[in-house]
C-alpha atoms as a PDB file:
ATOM      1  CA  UNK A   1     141.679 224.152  17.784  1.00  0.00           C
ATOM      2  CA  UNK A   2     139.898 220.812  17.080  1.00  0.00           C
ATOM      3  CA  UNK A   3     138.272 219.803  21.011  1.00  0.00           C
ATOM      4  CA  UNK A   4     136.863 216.439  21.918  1.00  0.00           C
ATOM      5  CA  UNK A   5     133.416 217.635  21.039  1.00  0.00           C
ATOM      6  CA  UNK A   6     134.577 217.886  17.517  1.00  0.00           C
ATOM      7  CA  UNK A   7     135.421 214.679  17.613  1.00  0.00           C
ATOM      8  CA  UNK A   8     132.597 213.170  19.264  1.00  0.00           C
ATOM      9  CA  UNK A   9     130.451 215.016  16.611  1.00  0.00           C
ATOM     10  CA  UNK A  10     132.399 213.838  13.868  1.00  0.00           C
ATOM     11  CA  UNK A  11     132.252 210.162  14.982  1.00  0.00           C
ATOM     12  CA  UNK A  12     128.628 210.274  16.193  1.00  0.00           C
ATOM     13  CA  UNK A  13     129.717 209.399  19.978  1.00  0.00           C
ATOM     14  CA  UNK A  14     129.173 210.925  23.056  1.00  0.00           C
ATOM     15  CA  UNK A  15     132.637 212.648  24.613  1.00  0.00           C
ATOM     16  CA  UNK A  16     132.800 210.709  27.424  1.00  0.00           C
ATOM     17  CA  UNK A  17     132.988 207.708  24.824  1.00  0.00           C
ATOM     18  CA  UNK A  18     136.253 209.789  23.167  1.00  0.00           C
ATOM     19  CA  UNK A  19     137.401 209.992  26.870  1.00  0.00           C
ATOM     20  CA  UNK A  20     137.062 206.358  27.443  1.00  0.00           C
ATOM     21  CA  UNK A  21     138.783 205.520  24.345  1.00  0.00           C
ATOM     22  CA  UNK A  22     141.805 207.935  25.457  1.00  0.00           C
ATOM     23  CA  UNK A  23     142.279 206.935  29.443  1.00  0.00           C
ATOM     24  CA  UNK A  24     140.463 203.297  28.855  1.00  0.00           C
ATOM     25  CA  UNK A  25     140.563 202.017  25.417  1.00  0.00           C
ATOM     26  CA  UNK A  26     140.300 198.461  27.451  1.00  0.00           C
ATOM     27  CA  UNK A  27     136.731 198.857  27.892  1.00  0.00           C
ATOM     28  CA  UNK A  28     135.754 200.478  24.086  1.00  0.00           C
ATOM     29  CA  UNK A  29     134.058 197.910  22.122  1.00  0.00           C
ATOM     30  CA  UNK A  30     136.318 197.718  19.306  1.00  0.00           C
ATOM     31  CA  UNK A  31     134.243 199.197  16.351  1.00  0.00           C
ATOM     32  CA  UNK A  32     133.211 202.471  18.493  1.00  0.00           C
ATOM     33  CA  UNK A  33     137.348 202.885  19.553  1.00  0.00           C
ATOM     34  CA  UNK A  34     138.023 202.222  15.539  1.00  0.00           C
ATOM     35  CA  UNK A  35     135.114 205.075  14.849  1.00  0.00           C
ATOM     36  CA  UNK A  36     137.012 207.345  17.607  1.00  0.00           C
ATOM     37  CA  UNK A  37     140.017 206.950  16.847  1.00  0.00           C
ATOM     38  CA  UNK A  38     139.376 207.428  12.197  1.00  0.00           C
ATOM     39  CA  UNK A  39     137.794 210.743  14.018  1.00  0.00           C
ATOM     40  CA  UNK A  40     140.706 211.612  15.889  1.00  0.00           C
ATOM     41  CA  UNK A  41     142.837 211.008  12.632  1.00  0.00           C
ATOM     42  CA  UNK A  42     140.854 212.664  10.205  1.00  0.00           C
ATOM     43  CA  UNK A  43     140.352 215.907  12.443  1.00  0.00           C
ATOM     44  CA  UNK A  44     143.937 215.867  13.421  1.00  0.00           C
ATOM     45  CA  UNK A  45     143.078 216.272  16.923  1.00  0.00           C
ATOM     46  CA  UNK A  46     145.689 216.261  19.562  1.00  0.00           C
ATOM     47  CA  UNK A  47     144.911 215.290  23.361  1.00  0.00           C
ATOM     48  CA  UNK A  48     145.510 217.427  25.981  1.00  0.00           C
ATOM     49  CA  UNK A  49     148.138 215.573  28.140  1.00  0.00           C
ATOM     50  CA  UNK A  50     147.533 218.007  31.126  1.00  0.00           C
ATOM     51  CA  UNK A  51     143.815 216.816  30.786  1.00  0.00           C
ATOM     52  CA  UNK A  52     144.145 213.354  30.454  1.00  0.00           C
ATOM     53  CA  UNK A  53     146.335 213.464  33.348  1.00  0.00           C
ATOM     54  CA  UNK A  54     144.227 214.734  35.324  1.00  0.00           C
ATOM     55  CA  UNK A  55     140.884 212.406  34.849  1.00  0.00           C
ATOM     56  CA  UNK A  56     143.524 209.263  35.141  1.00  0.00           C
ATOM     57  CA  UNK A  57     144.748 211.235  38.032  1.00  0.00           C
ATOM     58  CA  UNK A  58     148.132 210.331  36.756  1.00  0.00           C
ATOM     59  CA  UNK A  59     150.877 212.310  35.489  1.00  0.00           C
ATOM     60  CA  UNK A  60     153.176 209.777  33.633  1.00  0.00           C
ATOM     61  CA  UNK A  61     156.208 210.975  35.048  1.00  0.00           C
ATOM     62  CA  UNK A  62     158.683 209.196  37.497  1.00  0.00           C
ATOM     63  CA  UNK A  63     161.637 211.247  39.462  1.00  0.00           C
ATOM     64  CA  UNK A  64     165.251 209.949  39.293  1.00  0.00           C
ATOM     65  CA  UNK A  65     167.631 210.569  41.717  1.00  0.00           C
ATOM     66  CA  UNK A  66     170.624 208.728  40.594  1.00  0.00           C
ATOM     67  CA  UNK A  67     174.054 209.495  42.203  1.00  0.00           C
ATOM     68  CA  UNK A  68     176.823 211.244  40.503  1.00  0.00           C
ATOM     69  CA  UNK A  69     177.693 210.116  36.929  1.00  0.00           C
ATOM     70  CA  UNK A  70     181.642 209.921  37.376  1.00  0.00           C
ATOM     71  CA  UNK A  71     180.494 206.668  39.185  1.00  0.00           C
ATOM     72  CA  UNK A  72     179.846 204.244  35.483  1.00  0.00           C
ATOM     73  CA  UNK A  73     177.542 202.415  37.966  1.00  0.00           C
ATOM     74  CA  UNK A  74     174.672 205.073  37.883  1.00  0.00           C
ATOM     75  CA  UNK A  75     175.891 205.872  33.921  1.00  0.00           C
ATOM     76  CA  UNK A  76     174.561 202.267  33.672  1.00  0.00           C
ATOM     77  CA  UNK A  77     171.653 202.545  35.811  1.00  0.00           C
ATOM     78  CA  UNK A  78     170.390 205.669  34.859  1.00  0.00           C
ATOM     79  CA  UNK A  79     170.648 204.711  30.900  1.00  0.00           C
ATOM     80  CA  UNK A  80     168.551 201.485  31.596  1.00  0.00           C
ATOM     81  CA  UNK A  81     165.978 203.204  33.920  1.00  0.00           C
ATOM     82  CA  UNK A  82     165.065 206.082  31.411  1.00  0.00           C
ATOM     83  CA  UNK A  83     165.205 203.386  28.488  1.00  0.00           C
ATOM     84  CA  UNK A  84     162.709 201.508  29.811  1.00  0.00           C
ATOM     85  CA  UNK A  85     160.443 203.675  31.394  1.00  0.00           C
ATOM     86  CA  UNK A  86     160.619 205.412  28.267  1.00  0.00           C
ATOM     87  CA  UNK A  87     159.219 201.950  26.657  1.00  0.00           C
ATOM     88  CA  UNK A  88     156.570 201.853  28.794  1.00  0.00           C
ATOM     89  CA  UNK A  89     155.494 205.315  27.665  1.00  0.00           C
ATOM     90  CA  UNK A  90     156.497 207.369  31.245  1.00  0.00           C
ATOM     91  CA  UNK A  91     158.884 210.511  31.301  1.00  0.00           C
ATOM     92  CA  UNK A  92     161.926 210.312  34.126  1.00  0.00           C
ATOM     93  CA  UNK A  93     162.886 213.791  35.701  1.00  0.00           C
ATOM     94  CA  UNK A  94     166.907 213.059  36.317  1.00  0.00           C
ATOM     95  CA  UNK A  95     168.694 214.749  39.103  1.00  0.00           C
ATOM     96  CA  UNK A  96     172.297 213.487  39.814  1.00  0.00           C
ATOM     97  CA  UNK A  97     173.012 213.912  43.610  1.00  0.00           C
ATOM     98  CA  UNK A  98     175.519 213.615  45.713  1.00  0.00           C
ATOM     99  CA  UNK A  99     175.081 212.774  49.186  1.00  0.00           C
ATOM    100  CA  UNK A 100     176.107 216.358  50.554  1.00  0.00           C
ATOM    101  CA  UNK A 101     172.985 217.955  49.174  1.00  0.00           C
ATOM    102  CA  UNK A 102     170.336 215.306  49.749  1.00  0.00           C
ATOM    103  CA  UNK A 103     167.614 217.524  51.261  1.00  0.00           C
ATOM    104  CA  UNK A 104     167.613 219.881  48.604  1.00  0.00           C
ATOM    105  CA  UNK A 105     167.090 217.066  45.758  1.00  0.00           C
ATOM    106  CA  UNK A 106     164.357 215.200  48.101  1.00  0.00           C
ATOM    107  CA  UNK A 107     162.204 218.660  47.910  1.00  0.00           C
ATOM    108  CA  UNK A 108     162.705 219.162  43.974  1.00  0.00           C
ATOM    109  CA  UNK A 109     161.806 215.660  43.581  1.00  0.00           C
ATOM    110  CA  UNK A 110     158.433 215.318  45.354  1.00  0.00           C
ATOM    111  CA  UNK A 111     157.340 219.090  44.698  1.00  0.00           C
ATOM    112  CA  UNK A 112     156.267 218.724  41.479  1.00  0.00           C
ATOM    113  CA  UNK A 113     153.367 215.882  41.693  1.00  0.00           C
ATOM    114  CA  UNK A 114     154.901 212.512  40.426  1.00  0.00           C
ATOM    115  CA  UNK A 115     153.519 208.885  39.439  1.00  0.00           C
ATOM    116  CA  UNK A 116     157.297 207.424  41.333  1.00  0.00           C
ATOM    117  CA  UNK A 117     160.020 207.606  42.956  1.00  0.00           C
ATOM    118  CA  UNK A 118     163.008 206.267  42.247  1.00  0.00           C
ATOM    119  CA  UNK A 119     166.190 206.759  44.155  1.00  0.00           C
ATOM    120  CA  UNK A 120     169.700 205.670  44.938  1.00  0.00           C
ATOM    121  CA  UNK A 121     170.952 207.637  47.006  1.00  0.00           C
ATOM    122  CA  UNK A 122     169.218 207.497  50.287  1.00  0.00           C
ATOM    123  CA  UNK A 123     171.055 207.048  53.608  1.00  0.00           C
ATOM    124  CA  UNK A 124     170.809 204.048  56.282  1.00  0.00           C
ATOM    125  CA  UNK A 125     168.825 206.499  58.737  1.00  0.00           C
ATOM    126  CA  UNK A 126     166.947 208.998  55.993  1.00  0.00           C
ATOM    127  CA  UNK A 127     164.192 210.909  57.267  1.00  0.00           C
ATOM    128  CA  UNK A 128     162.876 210.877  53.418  1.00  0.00           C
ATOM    129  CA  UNK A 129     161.937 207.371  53.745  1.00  0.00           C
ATOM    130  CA  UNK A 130     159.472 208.025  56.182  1.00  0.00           C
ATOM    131  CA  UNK A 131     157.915 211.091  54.415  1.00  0.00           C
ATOM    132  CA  UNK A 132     157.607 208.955  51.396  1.00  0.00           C
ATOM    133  CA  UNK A 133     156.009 206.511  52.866  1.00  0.00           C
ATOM    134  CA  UNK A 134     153.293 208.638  54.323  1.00  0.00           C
ATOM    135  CA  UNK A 135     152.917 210.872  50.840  1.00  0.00           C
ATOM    136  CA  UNK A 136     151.683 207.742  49.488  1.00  0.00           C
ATOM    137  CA  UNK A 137     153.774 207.713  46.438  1.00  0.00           C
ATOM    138  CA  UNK A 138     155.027 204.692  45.214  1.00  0.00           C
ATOM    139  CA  UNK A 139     158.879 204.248  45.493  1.00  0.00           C
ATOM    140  CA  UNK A 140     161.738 202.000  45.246  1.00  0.00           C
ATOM    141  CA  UNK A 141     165.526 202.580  45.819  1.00  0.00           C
ATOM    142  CA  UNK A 142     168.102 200.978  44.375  1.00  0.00           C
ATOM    143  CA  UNK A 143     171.525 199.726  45.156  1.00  0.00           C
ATOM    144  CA  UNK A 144     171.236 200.958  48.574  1.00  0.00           C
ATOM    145  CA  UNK A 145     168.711 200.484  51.141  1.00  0.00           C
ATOM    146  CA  UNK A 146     166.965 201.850  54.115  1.00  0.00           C
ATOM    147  CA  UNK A 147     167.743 200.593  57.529  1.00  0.00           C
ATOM    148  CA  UNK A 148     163.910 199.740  57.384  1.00  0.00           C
ATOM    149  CA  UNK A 149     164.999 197.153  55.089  1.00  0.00           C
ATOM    150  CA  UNK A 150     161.894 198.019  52.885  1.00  0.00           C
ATOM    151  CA  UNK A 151     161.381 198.835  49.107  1.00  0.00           C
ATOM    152  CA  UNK A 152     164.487 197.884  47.813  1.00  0.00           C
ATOM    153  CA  UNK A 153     166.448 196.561  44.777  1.00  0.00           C
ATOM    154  CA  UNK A 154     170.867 195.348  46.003  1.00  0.00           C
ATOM    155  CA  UNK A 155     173.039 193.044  45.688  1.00  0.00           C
ATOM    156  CA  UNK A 156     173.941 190.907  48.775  1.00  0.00           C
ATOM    157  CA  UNK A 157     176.854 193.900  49.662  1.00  0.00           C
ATOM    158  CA  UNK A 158     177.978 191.879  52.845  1.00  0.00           C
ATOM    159  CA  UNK A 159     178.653 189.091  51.021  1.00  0.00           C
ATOM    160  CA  UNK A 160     180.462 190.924  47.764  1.00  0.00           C
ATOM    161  CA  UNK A 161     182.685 192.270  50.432  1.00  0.00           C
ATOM    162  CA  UNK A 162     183.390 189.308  51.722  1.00  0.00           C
ATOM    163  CA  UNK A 163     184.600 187.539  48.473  1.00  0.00           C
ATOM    164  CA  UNK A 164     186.364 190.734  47.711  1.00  0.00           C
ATOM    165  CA  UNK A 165     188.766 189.242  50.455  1.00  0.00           C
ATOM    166  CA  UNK A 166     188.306 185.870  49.728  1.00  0.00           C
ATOM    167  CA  UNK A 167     189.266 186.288  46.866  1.00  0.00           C
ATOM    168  CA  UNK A 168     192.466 188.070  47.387  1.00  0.00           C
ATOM    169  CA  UNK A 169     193.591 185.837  49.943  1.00  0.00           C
ATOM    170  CA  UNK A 170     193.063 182.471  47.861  1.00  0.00           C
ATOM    171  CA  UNK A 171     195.976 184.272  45.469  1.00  0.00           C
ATOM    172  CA  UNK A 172     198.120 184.343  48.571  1.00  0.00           C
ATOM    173  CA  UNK A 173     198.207 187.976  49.655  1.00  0.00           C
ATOM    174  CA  UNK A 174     198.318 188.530  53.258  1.00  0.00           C
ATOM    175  CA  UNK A 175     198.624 192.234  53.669  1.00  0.00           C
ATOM    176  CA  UNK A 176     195.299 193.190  52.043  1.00  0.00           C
ATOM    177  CA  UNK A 177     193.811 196.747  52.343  1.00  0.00           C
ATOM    178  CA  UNK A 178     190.598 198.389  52.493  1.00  0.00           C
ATOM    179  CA  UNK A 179     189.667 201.304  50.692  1.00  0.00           C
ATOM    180  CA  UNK A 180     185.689 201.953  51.072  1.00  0.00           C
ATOM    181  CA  UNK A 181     183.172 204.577  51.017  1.00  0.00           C
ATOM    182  CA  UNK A 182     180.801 206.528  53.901  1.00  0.00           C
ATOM    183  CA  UNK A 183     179.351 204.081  56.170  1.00  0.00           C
ATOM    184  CA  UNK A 184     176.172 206.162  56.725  1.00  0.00           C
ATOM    185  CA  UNK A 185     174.927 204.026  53.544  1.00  0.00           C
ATOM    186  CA  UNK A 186     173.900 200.474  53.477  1.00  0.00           C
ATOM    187  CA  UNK A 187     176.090 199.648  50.038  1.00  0.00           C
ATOM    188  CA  UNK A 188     179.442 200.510  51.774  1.00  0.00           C
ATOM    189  CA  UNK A 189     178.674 199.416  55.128  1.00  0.00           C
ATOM    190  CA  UNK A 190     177.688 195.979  54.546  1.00  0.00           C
ATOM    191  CA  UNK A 191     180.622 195.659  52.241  1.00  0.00           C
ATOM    192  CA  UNK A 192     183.060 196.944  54.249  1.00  0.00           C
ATOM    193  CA  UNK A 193     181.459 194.570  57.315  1.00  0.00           C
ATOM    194  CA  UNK A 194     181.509 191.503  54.933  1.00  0.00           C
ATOM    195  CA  UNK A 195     185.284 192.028  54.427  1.00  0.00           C
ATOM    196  CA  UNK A 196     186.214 192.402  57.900  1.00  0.00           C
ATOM    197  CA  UNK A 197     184.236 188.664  58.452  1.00  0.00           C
ATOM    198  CA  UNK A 198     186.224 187.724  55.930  1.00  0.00           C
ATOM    199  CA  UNK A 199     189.785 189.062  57.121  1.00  0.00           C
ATOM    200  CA  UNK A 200     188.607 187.695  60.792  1.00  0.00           C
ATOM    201  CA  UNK A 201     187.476 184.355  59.281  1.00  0.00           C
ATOM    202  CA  UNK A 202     191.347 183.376  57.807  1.00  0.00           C
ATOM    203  CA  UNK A 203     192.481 184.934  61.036  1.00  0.00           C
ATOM    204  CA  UNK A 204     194.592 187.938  58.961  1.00  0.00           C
ATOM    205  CA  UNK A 205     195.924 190.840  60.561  1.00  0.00           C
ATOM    206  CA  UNK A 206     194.561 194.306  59.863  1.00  0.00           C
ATOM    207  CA  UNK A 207     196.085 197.208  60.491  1.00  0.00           C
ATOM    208  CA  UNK A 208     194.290 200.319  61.423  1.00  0.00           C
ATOM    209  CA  UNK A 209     196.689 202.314  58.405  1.00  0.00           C
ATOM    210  CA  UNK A 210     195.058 199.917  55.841  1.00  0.00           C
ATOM    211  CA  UNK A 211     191.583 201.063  56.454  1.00  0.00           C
ATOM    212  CA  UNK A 212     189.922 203.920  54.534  1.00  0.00           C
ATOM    213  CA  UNK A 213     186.381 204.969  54.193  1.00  0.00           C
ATOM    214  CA  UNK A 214     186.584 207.770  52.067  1.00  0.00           C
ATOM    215  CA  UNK A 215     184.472 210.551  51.016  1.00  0.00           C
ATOM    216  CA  UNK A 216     185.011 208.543  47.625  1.00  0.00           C
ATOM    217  CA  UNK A 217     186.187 211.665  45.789  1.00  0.00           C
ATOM    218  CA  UNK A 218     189.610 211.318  43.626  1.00  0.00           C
ATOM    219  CA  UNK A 219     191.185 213.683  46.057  1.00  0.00           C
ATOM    220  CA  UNK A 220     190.431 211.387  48.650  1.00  0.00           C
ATOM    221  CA  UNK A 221     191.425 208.327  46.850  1.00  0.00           C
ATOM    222  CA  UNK A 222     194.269 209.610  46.344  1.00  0.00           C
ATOM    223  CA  UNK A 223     195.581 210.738  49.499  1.00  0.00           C
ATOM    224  CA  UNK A 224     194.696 206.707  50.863  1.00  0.00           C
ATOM    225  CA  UNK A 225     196.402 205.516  48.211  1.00  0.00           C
ATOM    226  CA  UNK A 226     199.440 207.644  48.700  1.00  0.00           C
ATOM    227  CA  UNK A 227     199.191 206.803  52.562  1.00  0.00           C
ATOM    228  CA  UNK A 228     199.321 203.398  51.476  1.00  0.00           C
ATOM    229  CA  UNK A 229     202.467 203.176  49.078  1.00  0.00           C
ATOM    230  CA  UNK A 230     204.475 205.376  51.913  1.00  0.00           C
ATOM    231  CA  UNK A 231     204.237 202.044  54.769  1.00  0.00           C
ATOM    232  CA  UNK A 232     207.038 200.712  55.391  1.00  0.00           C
ATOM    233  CA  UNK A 233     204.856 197.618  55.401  1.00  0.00           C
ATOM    234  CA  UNK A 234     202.483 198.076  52.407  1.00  0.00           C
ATOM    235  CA  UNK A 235     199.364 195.852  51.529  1.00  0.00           C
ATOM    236  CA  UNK A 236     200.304 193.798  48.206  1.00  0.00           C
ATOM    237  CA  UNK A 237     196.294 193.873  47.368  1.00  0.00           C
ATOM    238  CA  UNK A 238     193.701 196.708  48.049  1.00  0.00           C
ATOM    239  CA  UNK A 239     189.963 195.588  48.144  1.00  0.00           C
ATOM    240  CA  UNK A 240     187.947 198.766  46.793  1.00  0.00           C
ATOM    241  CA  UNK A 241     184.644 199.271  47.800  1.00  0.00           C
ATOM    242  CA  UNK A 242     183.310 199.926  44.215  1.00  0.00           C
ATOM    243  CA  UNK A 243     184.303 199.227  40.755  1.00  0.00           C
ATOM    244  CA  UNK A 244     184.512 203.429  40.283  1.00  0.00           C
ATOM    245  CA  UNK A 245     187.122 203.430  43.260  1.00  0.00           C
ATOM    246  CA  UNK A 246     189.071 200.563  42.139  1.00  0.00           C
ATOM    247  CA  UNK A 247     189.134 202.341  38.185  1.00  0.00           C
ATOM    248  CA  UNK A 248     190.381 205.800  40.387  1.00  0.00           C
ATOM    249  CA  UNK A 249     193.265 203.591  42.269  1.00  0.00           C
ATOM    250  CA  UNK A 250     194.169 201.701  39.070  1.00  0.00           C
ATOM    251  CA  UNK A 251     194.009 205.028  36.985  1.00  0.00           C
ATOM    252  CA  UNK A 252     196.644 206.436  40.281  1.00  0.00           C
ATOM    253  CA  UNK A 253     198.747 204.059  40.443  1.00  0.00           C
ATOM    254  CA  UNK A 254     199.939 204.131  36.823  1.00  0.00           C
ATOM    255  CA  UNK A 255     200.281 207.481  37.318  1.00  0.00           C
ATOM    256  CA  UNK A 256     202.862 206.904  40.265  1.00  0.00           C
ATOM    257  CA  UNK A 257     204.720 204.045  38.016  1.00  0.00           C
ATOM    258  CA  UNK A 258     202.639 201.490  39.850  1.00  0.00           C
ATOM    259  CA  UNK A 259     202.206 198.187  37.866  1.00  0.00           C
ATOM    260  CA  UNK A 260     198.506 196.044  38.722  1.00  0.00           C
ATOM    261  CA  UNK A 261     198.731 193.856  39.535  1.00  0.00           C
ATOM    262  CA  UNK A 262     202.126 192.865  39.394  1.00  0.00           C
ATOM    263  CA  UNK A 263     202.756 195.683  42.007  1.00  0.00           C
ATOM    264  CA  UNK A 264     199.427 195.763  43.585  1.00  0.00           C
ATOM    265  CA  UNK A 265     196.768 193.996  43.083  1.00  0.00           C
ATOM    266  CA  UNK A 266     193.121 195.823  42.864  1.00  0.00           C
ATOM    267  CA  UNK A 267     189.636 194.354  43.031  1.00  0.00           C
ATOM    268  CA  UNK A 268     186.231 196.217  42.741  1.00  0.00           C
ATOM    269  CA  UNK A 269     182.777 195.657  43.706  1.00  0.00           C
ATOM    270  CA  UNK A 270     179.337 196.237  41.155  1.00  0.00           C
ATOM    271  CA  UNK A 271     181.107 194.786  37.709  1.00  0.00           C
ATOM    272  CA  UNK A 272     179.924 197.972  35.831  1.00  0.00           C
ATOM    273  CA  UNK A 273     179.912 197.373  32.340  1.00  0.00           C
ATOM    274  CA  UNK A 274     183.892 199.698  32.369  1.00  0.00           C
ATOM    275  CA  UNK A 275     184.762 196.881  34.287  1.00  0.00           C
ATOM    276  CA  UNK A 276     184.491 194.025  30.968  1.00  0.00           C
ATOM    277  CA  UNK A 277     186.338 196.543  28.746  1.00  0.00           C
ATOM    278  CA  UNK A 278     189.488 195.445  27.198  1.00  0.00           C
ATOM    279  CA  UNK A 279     192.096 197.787  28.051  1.00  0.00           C
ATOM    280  CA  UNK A 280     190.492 197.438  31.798  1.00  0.00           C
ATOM    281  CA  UNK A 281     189.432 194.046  32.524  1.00  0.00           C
ATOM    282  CA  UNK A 282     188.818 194.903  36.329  1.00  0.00           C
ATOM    283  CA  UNK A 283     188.594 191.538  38.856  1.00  0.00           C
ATOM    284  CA  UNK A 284     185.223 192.713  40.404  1.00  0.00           C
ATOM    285  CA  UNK A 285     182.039 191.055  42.434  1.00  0.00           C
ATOM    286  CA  UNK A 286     178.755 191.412  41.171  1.00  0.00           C
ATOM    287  CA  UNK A 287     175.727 189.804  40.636  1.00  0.00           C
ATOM    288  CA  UNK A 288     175.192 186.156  39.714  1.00  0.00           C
ATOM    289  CA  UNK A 289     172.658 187.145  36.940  1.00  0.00           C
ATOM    290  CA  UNK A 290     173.754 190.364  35.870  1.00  0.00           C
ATOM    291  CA  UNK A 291     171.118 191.927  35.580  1.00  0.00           C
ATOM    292  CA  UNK A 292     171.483 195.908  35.991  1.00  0.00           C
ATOM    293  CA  UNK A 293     170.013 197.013  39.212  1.00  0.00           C
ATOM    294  CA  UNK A 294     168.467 199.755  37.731  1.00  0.00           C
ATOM    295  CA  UNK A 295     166.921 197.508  35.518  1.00  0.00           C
ATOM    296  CA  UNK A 296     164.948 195.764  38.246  1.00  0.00           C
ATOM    297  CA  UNK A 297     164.137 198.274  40.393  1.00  0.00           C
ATOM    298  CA  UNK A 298     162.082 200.626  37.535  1.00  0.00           C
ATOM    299  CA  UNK A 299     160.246 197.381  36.418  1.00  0.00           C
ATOM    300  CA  UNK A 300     159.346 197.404  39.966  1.00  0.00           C
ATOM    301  CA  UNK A 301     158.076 200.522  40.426  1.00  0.00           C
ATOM    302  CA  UNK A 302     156.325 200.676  37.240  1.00  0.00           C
ATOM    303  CA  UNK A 303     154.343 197.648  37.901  1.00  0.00           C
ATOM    304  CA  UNK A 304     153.758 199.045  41.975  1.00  0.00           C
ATOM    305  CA  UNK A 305     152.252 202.212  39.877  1.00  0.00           C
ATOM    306  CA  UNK A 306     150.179 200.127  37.604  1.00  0.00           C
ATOM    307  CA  UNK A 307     148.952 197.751  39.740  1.00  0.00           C
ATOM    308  CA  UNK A 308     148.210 200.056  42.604  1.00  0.00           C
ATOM    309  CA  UNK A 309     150.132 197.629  44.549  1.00  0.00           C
ATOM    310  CA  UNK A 310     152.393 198.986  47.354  1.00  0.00           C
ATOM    311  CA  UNK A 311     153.574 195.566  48.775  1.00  0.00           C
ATOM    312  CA  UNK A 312     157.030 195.504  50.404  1.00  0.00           C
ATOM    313  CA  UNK A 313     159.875 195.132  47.561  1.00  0.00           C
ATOM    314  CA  UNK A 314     162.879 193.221  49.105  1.00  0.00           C
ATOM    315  CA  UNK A 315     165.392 192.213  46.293  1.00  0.00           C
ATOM    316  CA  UNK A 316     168.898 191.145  46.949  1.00  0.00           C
ATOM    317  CA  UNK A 317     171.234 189.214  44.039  1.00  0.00           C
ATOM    318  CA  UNK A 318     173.408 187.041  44.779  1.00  0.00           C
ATOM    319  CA  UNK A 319     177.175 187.853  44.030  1.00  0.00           C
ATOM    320  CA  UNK A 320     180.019 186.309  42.907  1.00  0.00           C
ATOM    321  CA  UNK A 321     183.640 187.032  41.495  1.00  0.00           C
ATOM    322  CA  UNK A 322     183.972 188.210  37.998  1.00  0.00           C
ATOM    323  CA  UNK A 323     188.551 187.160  37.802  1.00  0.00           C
ATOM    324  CA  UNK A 324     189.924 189.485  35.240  1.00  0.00           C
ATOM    325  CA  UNK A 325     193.282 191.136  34.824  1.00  0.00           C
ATOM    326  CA  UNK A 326     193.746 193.235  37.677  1.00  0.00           C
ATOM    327  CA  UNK A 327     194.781 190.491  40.390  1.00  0.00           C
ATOM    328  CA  UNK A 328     197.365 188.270  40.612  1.00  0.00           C
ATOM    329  CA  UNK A 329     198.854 185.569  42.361  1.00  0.00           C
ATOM    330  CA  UNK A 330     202.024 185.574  44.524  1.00  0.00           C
END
């Protein structure tokens, strides 16, 4: 097997000028890294990536943990992190998570030594955030947050909540509904808290039976949406705390001979690309600039890797509403 001492030989270099032109061609005078590299073509030589990893002290890999992909928000996210990581020559180890088995994810993540981190699904009070931090890895999350408000790529969720009911209240429903996620993360808390201000702000009754923060499984969808239909008084609009719960609602209520929105009228939260499609054409909020949050948070990372740079990230869009099919006026 052809070593780097063949190919210093062959090129009449020293190795640690083949090393430099592997791990540093920046500082290779151009006609030596042109010598090195007709050398490293001629002899077919292939570098050892375990090697090189080691004398950059870098292993060119980034860990994923993206949340479940029945959500098209992380189908989204996770295609446009791995595509451009992938551009900017790093492998992405993938693990979809749910929030159940957290702990178990964290330890396959950061046993294996990593460049990044890269996560969306860490709670408001996550002991991982700490252990991060002192690991010195870089890391970002993404979509939610950390209640240290540190490191972070969103979209203003307090705010997309509160247009969710703005929203439905400027097309004159009254009895508007809530169907959310855990509030033991950032994304569905400060959405859910955003459309409470808002309910509170045009002085709108709530009642407690329009409320649900679901485990955000269909089951569970299900069952609040069932609860719903069975009030005597029942909400004309439901305000879902994601686009992927609003799809599950509008997906069960044309199962139960519902009509949205001429029966009920649904809004989501994210505008996942789903949301644009034809035959959907979901009223959602998202971000002003749509740009994928994924997106942003790997180019962040990335360049926090590069640039040995591990200054506080704090990103949050601004939102607005996307009006498609799937509300109505009354």
């Amino acid at each position: 097997m052809v070593s780097s001492k063949d190919v210093a030989k062959h090129a009449g270099v020293s190795q640690t000028t083949v090393s430099r032109v592997l791990n540093s061609p920046e500082f290779v005078k151009k006609p030596t890294f042109d010598k090195v590299m007709k050398a490293i073509n001629e002899l077919n030589y292939v570098p050892n990536g375990h090697a090189r990893s080691l004398v950059q002290n870098k292993t060119g890999t980034i860990a994923l943990l993206s949340g479940p992909l029945h959500n098209p928000f992380f189908v989204d996210t996770t295609s446009a992190i791995v595509n451009y990581a992938n551009e900017m020559g790093y492998r992405v180890n993938v693990q979809f998570v749910n929030d159940e088995k957290l702990n178990e994810a964290y330890a396959t993540a950061i046993e294996h030594k990593v460049d990044g981190v890269i996560l969306s699904c860490i709670l408001l009070d996550d002991p991982i955030f700490d252990k991060l931090s002192r690991m010195d890895i870089p890391f970002i999350t993404y979509n939610r947050k950390h209640k240290n408000n540190e490191y972070f790529v969103e979209i203003d969720n307090f705010q997309a909540g509160y247009l969710s009911a703005k929203h439905m209240i400027e097309q004159g429903h009254t009895a508007i509904a809530w169907v959310g996620g855990t509030l033991s993360v950032s994304t569905f808390n400060n959405r859910y808290l955003g459309f409470l201000q808002a309910m509170k702000d045009n002085k709108l009754p709530l009642p407690k039976q329009y409320i649900f923060n679901t485990d955000t499984s269909k089951q569970d969808i299900t069952r609040a949406f069932h609860e719903l239909m069975q009030l005597e008084h029942r909400p004309t609009a439901i305000c879902a705390g994601a686009d992927s719960l609003a799809l599950y609602l509008i997906d069960i209520a044309i199962q139960e001979d519902f009509t949205v929105p001429e029966d009920i009228s649904i809004i989501g939260i994210d505008n996942v690309d789903l949301s644009r499609h034809c035959l959907v054409q979901l009223t959602t909020v998202g971000s002003i600039s749509e740009q994928n949050l994924g997106y942003l948070a790997i180019c962040k990372l990335i360049e926090m890797i590069e640039n040995k740079n591990n200054s506080c990230i704090q990103i949050t869009e601004s939102v607005k509403v996307f009006d498609r099919s799937t509300t109505r006026k009354i």
